[in-house]
C-alpha atoms as a PDB file:
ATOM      1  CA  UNK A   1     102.628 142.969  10.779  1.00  0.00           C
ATOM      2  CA  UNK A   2      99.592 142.081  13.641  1.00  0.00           C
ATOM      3  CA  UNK A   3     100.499 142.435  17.596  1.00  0.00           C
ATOM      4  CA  UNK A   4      98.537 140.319  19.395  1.00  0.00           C
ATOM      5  CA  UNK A   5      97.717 140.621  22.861  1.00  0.00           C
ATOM      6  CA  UNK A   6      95.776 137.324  24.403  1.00  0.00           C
ATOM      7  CA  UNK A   7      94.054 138.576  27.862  1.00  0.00           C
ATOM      8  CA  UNK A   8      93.597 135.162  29.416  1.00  0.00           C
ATOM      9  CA  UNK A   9      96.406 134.821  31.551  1.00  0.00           C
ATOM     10  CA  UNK A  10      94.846 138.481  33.255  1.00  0.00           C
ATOM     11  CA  UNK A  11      91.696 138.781  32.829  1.00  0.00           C
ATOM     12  CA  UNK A  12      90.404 139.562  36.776  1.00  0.00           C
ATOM     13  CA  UNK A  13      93.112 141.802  37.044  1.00  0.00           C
ATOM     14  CA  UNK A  14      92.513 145.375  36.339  1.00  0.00           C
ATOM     15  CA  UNK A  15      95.542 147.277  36.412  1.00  0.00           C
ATOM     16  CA  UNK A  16      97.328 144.889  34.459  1.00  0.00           C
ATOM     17  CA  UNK A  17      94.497 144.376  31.837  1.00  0.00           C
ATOM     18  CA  UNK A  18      95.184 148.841  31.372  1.00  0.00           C
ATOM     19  CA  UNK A  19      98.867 148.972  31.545  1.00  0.00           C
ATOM     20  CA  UNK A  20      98.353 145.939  28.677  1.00  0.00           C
ATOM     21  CA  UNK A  21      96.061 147.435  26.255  1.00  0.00           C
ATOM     22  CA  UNK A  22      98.396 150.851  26.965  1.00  0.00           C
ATOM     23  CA  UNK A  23     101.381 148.511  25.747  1.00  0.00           C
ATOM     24  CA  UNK A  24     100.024 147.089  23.259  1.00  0.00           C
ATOM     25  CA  UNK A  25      98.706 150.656  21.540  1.00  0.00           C
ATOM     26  CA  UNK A  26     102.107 152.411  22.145  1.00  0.00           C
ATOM     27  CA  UNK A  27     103.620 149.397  20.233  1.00  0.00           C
ATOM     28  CA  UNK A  28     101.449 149.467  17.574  1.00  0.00           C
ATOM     29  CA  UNK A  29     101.809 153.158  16.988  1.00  0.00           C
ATOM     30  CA  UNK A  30     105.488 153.031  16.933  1.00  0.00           C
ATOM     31  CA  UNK A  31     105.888 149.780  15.215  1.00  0.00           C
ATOM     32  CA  UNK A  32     103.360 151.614  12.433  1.00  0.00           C
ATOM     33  CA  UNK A  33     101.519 148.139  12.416  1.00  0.00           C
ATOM     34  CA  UNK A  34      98.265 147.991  10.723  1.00  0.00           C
ATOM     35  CA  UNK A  35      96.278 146.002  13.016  1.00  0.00           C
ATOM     36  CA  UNK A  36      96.229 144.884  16.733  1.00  0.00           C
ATOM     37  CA  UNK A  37      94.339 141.512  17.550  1.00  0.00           C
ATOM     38  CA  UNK A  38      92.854 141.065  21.092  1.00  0.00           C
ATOM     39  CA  UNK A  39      91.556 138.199  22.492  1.00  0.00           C
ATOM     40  CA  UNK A  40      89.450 138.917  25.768  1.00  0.00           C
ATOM     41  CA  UNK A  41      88.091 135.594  25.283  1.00  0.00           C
ATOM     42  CA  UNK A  42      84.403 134.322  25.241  1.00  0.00           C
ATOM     43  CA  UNK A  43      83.399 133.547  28.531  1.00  0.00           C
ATOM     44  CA  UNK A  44      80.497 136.086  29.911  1.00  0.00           C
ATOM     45  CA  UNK A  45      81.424 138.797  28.143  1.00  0.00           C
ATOM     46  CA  UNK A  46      82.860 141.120  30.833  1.00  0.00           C
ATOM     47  CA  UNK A  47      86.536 141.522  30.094  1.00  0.00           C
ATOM     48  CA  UNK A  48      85.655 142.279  25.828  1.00  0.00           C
ATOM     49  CA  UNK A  49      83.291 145.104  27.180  1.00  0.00           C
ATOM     50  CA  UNK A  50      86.338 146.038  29.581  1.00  0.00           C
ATOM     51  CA  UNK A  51      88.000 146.342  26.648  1.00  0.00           C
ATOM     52  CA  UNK A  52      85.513 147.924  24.594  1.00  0.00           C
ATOM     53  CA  UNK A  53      85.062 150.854  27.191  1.00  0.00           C
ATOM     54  CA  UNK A  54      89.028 151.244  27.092  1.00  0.00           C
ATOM     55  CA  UNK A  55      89.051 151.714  23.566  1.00  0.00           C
ATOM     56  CA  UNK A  56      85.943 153.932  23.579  1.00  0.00           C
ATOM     57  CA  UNK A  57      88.297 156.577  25.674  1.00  0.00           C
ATOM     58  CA  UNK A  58      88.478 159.617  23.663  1.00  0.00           C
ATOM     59  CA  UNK A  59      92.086 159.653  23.954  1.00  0.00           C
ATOM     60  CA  UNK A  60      92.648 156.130  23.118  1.00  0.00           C
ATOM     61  CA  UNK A  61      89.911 156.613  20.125  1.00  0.00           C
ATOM     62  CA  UNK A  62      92.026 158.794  18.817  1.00  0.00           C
ATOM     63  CA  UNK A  63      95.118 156.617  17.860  1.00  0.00           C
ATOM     64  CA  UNK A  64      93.450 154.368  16.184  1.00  0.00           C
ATOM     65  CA  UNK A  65      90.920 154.077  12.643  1.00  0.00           C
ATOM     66  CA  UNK A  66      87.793 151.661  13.762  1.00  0.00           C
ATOM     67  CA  UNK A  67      87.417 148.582  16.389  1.00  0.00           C
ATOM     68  CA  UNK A  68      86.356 145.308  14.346  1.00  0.00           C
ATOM     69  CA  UNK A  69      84.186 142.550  15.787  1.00  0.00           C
ATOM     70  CA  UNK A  70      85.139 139.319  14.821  1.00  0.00           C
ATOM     71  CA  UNK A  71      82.205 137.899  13.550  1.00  0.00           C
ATOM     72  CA  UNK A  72      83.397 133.720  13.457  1.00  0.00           C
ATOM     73  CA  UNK A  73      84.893 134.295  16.987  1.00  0.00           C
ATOM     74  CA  UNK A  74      83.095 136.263  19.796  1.00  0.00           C
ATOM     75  CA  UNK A  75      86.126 136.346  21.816  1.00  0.00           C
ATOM     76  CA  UNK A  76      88.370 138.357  19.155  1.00  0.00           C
ATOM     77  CA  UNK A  77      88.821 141.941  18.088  1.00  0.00           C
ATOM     78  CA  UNK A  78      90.920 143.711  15.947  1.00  0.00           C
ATOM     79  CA  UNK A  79      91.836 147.630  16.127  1.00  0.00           C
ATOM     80  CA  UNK A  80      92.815 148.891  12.681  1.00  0.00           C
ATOM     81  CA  UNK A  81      95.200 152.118  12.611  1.00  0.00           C
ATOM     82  CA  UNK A  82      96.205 154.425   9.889  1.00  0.00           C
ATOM     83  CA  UNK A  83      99.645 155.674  10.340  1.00  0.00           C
ATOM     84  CA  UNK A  84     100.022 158.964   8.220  1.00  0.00           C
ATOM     85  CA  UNK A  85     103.157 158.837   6.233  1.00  0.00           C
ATOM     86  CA  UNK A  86     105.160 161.745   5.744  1.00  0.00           C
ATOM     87  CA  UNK A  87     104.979 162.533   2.404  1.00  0.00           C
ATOM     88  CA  UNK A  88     108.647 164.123   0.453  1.00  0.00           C
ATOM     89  CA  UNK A  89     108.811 167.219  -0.883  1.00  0.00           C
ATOM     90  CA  UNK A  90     107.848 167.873  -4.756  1.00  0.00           C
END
């Protein structure tokens, strides 16, 4: 399972652009999905380094594994998460 979120539709609004990527985490972490892609989009730049500074909150970084640059498409990133499983008894 990937979530996507696609920023487009908000990208010059703030608040909304937070309370998404907030969303979007909380989902992911109790979904357990693997992966979260995020589109910010290409244009200048300014909303994926919005979005890399959100992620780069220490505790944001600390839901997820690593933050993967889509290197065919500027406008894409994907946050990779490792869910620990608990583990029965022996």
């Amino acid at each position: 399972m990937k979530l996507v979120l696609d920023l487009h539709d908000i990208f010059n609004k703030g608040r909304d652009i937070e309370r998404a990527l907030n969303d979007i985490m909380a989902e992911a972490i109790a979904k357990k999905a693997p992966m979260i892609e995020i589109i910010p989009g290409k244009g200048s730049g300014a909303l994926k380094k919005t979005v890399l500074r959100f992620l780069e909150q220490k505790e944001v970084k600390a839901l997820y594994h690593r933050v993967e640059k889509d290197s065919k498409n500027f406008g894409r990133l994907f946050v990779h998460f490792k869910h620990n499983t608990p583990r029965g008894r022996r």
